[in-house]
Protein backbone atom coordinates (compact mmCIF):
# COMPACT_ATOMS: atom_id res chain seq x y z
CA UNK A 1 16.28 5.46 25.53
CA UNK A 2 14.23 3.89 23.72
CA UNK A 3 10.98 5.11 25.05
CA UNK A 4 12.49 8.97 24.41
CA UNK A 5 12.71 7.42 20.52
CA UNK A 6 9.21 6.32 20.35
CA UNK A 7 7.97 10.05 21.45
CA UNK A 8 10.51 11.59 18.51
CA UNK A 9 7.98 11.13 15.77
CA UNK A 10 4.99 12.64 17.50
CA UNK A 11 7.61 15.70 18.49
CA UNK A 12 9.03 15.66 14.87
CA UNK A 13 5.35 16.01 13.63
CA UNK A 14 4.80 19.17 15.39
CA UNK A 15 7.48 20.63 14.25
CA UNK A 16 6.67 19.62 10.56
CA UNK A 17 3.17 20.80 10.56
CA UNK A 18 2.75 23.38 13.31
CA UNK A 19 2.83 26.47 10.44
CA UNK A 20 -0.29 24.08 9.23
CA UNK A 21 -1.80 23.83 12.48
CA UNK A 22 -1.72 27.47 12.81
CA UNK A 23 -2.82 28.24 10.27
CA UNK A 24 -5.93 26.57 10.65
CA UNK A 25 -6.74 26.65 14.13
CA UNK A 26 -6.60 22.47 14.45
CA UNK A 27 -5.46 21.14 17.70
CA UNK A 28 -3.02 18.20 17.26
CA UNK A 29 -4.34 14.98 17.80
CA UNK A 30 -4.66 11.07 16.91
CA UNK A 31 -8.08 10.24 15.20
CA UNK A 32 -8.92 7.20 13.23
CA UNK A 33 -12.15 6.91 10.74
CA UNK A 34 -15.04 4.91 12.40
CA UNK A 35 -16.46 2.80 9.91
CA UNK A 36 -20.48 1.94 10.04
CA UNK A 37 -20.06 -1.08 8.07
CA UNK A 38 -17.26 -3.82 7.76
CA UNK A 39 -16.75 -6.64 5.41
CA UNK A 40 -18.98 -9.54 4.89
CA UNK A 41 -17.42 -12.81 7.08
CA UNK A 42 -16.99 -14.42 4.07
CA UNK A 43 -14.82 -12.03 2.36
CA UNK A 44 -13.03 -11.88 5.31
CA UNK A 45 -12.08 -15.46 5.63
CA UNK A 46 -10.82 -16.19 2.28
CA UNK A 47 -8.67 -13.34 1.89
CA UNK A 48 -7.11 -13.84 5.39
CA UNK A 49 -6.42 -17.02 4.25
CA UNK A 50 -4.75 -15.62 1.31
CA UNK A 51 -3.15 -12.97 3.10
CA UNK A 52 -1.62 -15.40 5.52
CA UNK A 53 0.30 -17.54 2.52
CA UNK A 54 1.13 -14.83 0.70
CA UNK A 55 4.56 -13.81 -0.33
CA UNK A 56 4.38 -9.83 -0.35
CA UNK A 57 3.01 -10.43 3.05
CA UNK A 58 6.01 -13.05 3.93
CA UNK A 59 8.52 -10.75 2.22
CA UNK A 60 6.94 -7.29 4.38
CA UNK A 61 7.26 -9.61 7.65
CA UNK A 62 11.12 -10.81 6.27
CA UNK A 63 11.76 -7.18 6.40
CA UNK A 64 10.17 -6.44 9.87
CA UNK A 65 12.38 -8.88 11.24
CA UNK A 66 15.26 -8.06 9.69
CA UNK A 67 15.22 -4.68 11.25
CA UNK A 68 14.24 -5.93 14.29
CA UNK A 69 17.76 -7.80 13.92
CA UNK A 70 19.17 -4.53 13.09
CA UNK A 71 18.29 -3.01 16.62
CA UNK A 72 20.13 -6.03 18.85
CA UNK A 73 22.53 -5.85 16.41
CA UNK A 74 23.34 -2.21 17.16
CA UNK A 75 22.40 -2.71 21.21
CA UNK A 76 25.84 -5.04 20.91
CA UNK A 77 29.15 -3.35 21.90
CA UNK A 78 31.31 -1.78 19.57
CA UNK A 79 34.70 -3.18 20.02
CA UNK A 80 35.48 -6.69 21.22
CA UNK A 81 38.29 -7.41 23.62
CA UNK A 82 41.56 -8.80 21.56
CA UNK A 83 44.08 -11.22 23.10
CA UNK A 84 47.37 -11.32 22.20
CA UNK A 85 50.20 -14.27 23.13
CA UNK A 86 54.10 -14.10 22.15
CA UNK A 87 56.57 -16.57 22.90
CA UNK A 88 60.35 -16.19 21.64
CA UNK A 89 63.22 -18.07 22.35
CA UNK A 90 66.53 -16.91 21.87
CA UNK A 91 69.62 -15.81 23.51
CA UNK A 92 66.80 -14.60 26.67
CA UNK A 93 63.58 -16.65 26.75
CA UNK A 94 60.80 -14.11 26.54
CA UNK A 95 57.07 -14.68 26.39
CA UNK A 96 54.59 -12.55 27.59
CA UNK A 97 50.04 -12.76 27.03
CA UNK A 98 48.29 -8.86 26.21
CA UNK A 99 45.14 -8.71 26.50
CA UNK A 100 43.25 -5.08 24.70
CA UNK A 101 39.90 -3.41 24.65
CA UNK A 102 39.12 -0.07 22.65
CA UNK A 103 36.67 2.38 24.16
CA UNK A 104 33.57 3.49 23.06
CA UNK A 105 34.12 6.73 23.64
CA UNK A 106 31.79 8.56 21.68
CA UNK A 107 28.77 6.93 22.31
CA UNK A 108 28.93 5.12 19.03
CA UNK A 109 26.90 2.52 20.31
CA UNK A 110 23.98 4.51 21.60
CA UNK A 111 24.12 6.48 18.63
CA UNK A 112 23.74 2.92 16.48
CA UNK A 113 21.21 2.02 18.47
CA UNK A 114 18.55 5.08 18.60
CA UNK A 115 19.05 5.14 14.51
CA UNK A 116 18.22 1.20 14.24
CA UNK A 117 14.76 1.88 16.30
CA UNK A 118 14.11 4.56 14.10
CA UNK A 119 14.74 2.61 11.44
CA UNK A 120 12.31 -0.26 13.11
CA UNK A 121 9.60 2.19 13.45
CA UNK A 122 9.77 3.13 9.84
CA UNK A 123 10.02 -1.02 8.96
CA UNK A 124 6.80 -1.44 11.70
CA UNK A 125 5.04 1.19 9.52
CA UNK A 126 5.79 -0.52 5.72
CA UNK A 127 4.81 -3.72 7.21
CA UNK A 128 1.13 -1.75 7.88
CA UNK A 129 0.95 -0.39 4.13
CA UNK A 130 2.03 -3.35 2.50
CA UNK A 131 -0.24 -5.32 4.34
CA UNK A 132 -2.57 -2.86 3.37
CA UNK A 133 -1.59 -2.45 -0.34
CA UNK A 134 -2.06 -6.58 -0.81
CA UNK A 135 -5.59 -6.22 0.33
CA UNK A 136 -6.67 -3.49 -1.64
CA UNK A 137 -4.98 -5.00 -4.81
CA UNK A 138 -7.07 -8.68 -3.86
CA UNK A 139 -10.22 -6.57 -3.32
CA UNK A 140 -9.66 -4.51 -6.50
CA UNK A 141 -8.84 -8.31 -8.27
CA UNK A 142 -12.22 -9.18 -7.54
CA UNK A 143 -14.16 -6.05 -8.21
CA UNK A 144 -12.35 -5.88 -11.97
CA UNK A 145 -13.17 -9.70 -12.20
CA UNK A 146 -16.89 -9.31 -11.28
CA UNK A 147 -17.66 -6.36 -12.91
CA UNK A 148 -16.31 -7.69 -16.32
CA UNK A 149 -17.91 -11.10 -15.65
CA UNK A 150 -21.45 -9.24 -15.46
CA UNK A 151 -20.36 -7.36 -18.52
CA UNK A 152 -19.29 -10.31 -20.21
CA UNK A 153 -22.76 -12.25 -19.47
CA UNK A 154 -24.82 -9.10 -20.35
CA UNK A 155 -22.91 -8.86 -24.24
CA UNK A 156 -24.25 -12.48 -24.22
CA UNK A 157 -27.52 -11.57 -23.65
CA UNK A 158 -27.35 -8.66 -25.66
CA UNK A 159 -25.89 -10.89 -28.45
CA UNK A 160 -28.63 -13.29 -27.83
CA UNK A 161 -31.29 -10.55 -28.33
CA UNK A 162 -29.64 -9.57 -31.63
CA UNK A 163 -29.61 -12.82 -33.27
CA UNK A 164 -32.96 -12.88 -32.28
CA UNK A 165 -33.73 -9.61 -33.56
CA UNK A 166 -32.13 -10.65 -36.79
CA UNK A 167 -33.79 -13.80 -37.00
CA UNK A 168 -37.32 -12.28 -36.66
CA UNK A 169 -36.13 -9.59 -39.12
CA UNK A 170 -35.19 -11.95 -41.88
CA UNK A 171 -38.69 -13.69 -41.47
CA UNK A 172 -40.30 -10.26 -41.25
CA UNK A 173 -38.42 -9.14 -44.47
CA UNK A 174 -39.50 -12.37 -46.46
CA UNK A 175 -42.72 -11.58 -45.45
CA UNK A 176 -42.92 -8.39 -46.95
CA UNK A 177 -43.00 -6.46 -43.75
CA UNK A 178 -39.14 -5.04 -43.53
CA UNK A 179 -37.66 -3.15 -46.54
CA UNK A 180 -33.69 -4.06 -47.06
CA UNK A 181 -32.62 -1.13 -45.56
CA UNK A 182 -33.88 -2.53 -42.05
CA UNK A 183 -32.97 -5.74 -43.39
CA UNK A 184 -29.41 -4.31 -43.30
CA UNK A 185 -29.83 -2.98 -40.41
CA UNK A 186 -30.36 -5.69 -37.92
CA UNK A 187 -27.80 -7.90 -39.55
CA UNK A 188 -25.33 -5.03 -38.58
CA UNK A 189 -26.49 -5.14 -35.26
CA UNK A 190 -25.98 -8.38 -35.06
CA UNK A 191 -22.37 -8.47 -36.09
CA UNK A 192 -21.71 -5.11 -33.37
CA UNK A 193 -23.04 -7.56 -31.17
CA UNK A 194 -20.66 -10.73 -32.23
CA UNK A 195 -17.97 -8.01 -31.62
CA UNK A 196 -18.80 -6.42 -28.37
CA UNK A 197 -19.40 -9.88 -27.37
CA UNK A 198 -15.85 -11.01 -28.01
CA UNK A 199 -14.68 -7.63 -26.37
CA UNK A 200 -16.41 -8.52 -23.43
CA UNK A 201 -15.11 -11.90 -23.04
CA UNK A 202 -11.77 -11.02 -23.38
CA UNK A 203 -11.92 -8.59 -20.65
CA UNK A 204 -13.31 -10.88 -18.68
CA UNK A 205 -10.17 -13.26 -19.52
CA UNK A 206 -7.98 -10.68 -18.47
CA UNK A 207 -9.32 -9.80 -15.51
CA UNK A 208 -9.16 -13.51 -14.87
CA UNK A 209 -5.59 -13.79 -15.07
CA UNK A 210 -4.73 -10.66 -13.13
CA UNK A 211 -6.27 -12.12 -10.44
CA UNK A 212 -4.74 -15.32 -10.81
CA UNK A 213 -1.19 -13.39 -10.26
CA UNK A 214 -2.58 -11.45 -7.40
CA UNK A 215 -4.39 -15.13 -5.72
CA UNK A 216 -1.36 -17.10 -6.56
CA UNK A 217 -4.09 -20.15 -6.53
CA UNK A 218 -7.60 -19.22 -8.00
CA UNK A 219 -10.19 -20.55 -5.35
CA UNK A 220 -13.14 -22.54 -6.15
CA UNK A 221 -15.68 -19.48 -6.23
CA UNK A 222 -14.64 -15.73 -5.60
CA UNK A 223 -16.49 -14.23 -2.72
CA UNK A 224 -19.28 -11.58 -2.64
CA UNK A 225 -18.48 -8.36 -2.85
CA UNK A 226 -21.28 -6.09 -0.50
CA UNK A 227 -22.84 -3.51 -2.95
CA UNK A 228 -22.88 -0.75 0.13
CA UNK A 229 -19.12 0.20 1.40
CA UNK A 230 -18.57 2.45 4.68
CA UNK A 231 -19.70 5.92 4.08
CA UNK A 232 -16.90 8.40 3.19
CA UNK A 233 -16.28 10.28 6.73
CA UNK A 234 -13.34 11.97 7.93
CA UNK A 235 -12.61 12.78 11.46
CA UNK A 236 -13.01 16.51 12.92
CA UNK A 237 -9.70 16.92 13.06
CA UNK A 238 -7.98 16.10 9.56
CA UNK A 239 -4.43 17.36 10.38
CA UNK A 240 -4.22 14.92 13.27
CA UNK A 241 -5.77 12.23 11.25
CA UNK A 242 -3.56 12.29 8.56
CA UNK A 243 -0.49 12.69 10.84
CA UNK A 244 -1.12 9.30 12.10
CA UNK A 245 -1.47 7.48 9.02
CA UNK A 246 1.10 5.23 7.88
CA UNK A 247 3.13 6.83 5.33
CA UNK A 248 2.87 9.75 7.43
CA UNK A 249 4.98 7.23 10.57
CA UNK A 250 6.68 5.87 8.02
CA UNK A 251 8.43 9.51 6.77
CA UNK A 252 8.93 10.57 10.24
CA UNK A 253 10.33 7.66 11.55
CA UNK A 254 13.30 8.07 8.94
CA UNK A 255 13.68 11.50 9.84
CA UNK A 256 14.20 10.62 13.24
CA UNK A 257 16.76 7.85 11.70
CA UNK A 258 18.32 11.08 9.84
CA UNK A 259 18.91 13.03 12.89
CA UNK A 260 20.93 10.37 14.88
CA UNK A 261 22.32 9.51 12.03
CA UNK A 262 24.07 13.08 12.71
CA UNK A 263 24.61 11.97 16.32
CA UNK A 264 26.24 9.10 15.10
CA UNK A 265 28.54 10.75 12.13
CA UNK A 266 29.76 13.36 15.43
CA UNK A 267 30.38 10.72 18.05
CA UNK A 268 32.34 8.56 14.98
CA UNK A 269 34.82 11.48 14.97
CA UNK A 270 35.78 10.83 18.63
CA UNK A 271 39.22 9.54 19.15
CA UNK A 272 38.68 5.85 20.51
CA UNK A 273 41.38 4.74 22.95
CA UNK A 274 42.81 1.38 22.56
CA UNK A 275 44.11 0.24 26.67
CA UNK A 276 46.43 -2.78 26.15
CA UNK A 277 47.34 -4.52 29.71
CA UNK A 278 50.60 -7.54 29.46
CA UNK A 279 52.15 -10.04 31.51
CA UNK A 280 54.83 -12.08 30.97
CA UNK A 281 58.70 -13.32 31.76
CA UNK A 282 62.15 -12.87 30.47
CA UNK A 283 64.04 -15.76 31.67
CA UNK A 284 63.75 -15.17 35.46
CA UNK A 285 62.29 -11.81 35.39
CA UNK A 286 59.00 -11.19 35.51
CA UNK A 287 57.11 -8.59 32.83
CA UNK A 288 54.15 -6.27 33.86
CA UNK A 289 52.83 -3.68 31.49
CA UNK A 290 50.17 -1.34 30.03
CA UNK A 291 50.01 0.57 26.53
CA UNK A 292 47.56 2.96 25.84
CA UNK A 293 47.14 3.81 22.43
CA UNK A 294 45.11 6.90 20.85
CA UNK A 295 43.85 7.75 16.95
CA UNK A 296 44.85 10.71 16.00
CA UNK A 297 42.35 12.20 13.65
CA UNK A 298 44.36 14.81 11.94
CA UNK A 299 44.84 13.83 8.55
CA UNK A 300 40.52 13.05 8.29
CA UNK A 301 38.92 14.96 10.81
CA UNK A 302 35.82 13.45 9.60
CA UNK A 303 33.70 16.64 9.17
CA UNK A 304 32.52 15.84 5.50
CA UNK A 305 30.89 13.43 7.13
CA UNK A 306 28.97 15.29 9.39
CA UNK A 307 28.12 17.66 7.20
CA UNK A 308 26.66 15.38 4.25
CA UNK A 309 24.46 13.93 7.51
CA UNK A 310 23.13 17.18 8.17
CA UNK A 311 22.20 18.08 4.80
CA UNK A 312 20.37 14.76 4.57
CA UNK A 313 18.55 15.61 7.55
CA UNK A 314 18.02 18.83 6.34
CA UNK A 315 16.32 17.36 2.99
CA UNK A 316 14.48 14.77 5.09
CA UNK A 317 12.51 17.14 7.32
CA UNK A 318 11.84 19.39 4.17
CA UNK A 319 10.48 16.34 1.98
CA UNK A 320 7.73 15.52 4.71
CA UNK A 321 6.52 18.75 5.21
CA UNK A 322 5.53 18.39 1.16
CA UNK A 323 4.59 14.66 1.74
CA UNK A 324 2.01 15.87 4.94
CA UNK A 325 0.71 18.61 2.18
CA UNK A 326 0.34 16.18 -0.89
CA UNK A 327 -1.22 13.32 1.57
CA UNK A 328 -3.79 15.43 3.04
CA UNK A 329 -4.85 16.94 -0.65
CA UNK A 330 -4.78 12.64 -1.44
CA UNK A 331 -7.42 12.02 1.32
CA UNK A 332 -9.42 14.74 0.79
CA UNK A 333 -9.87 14.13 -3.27
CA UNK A 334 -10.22 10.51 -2.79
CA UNK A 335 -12.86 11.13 -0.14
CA UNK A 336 -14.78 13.28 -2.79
CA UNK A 337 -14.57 11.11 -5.66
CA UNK A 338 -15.94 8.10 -3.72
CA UNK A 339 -18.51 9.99 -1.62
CA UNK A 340 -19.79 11.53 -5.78
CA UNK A 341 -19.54 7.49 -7.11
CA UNK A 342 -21.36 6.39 -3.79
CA UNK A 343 -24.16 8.66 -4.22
CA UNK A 344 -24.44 7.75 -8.32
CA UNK A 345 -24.08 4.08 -7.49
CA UNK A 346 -27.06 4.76 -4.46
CA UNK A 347 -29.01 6.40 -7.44
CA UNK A 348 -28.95 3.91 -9.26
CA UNK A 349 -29.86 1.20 -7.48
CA UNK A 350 -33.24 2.89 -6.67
CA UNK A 351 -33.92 3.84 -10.63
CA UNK A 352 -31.57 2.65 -13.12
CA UNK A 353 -31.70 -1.17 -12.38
CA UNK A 354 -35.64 -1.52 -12.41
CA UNK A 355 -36.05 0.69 -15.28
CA UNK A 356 -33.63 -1.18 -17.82
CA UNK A 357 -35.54 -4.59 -17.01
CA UNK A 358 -39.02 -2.74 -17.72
CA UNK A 359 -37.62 -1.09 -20.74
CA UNK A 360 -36.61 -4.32 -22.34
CA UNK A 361 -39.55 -5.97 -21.83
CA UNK A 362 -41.36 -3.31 -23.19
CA UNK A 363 -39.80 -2.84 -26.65
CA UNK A 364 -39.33 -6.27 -27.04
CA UNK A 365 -43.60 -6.89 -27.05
CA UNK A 366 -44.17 -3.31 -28.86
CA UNK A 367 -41.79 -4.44 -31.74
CA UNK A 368 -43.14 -7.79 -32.27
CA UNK A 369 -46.45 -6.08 -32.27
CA UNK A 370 -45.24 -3.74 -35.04
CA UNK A 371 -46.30 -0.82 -32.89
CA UNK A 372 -42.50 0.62 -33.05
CA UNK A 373 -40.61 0.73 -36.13
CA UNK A 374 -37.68 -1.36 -36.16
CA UNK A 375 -34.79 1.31 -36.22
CA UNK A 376 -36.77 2.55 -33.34
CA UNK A 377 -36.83 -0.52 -31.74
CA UNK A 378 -32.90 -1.36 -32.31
CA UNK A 379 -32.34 1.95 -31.21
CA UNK A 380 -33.78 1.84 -27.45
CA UNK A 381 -32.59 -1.84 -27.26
CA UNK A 382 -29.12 -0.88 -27.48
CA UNK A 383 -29.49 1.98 -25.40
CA UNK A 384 -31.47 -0.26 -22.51
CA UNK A 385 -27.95 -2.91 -22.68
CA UNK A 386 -25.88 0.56 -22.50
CA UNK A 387 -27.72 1.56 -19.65
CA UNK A 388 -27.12 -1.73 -18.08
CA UNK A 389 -23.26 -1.79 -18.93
CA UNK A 390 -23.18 1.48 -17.33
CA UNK A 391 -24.62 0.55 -14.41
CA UNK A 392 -22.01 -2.18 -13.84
CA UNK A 393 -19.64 0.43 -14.84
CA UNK A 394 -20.75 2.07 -12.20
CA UNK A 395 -20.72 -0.05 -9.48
CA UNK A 396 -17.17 -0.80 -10.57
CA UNK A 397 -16.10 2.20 -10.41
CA UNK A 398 -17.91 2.50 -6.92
CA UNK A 399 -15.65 -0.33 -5.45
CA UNK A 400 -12.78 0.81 -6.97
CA UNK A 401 -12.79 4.15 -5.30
CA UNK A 402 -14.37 2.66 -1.86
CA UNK A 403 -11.23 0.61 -1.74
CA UNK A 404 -9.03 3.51 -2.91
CA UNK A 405 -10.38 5.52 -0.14
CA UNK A 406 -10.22 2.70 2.49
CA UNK A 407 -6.45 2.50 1.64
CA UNK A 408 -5.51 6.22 1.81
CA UNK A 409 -7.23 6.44 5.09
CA UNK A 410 -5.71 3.52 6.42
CA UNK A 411 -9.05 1.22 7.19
CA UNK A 412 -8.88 -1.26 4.65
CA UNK A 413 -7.48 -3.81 6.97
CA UNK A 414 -10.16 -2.48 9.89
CA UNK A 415 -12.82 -2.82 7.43
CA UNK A 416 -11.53 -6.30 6.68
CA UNK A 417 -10.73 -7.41 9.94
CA UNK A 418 -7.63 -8.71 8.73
CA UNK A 419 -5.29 -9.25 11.48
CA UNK A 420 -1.36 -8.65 11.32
């Protein structure tokens, strides 16, 4: 029986998506992304050690086992035997002992039983995405934390370049070399700078305590995130791929639950026997005896019931055709947007980060040389710390949608190594 129910979902998904399959020529299969890179052993160490404490994770394996429960619970019979002993005394001494057992004889129990290992598969399924979920929200923790760390430190140093800058200019100005106007100037830069500085840190004080919540216990030093994350791939056969992905088990798994729930609405209209079987004596006389009792289910036939059960089914099967159409258009966007931020992030790294460092250096000596003016000069510094900020922007961004894209293709946890 229960090997029948563990074939329903892939059976279930052919029926969903076979107009899809069609329609694109796409053999049904089972394909899973294979990832040229996976997480540095450090990463992986301290978040399985956070993983392992955690309560989401404790509360997703609460709920594994509860269902779990829920299938020997069902597997149990129906009806327990009840016994019955009477004793009267009177004008004729009469006792007598009953014992009764009702019958099962609608299949109740089987029914029970094939919806709780539906329902287990679903459970087995939202213990994978919540394990999931927890690690992409610790890896996103970190990301947000170190990108607005970096940010933070370079508004200090871009702070620290203005007070220079306005230091220099006030000297400059007494000197007779500035006018007020640039006078003016730098001292405005400088205060943008107090203020992006403060910005900055606050961020970064945010970002703190959201990961905090997400830690439960901030650890001495956060690990390294790797600057390079799998490349964005997607199997040959994306219908397949996406069929096997956890939300995807997850949805058909409670249709499955939906359909015997129908079995189990019919066989709950069956009319359960009661057979009662009774010894006993009157005075002398021995007393042997057997009652059979029947339900008669005329008043409440119970079809309501099977009716609302079919409609739910009905509404079940419908909502994960949609969900297989909105997950695959998920995947495939996510997969774009992080293979565009990979290749900007790539770019980068071979132009944007040497030039910035060259370009500071460079204004910095023309300036003081009085070979650029200093609007000029303020000018191309702040764009050089923009630059910068973007570039950690960037990278930010980059992790963000790596981890987005690890999640909706179900690799996170691969690319982790993080065990269940």
């Amino acid at each position: 029986m229960f090997r029948k129910l563990l074939l329903m979902p892939v059976l279930l998904t052919g029926c969903l998506c076979a107009p899809l399959l069609a329609e694109e020529g796409v053999a049904a299969g089972q394909e899973k992304i294979k990832l040229d890179s996976i997480a540095p052993a450090a990463l992986t160490q301290e978040l399985q050690a956070v993983i392992r404490r955690h309560p989401r994770k404790r509360a997703a394996q609460a709920r594994l086992e509860a269902s779990r429960a829920a299938v020997r619970a069902a597997g149990n019979a129906l009806y327990n035997p009840q016994l019955e002993i009477d004793s009267e005394n009177a004008s004729t001494n009469t006792s007598y002992i009953q014992l009764s057992q009702t019958l099962d004889m609608g299949d109740r129990r089987g029914s029970r039983t094939r919806v709780a290992q539906s329902r287990l598969l679903k459970a087995d399924a939202d213990y994978t995405m919540a394990l999931q979920d927890l690690t992409h929200d610790l890896l996103i923790a970190i990301a947000r934390k170190r990108t607005q760390d970096e940010l933070a430190t370079l508004a200090g140093r871009g702070l620290q370049l203005m007070q220079e800058f306005a230091n220099v200019a006030e000297r400059r100005y007494q000197a007779g070399d500035l006018n007020q106007v640039e006078l003016t100037l730098a001292r405005l830069a400088y205060a943008e700078a107090l203020m992006t500085h403060a910005q900055a840190l606050s961020d970064a004080a945010a970002a703190k305590e959201a990961l905090r919540a997400i830690f439960i216990r901030l650890p001495d030093s956060l690990p390294a995130l790797p600057d390079e994350l799998p490349d964005a791939r997607l199997p040959a056969d994306r219908n397949g791929f996406i069929r096997s992905l956890p939300v995807m088990r997850a949805l058909e798994a409670t249709v499955s639950a939906k359909r015997y729930t129908v079995e189990l609405r019919k066989s709950e209209r069956s009319w359960d026997p009661t057979i009662a079987l009774r010894g006993g004596k009157e005075d002398s006389d021995t007393l042997v005896g057997a009652t059979l009792t029947i339900p008669l289910n005329i008043r409440n036939p119970y079809r309501a019931e099977v009716e609302e059960a079919q409609q739910d089914l009905i509404s079940s099967e419908q909502l994960a055709q949609q969900t297989f159409l909105d997950q695959r258009a998920r995947v495939l966007a996510t997969t774009e947007r992080y293979r565009l931020l990979q290749q900007a992030w790539n770019n980068w790294k071979k132009t944007g980060r040497v030039s910035v460092n060259r370009q500071l250096r460079l204004i910095k000596k023309l300036w003081r040389a009085g070979d650029m003016s200093t609007t000029e000069y303020l000018v191309q510094l702040k764009q050089a710390l923009d630059t910068q900020a973007a570039g950690y922007e960037l990278r930010g961004r980059a992790w963000q949608a790596g981890f987005d894209w690890l999640r909706v293709t179900g690799s996170i946890n691969e690319w982790l190594q993080v065990n269940r």
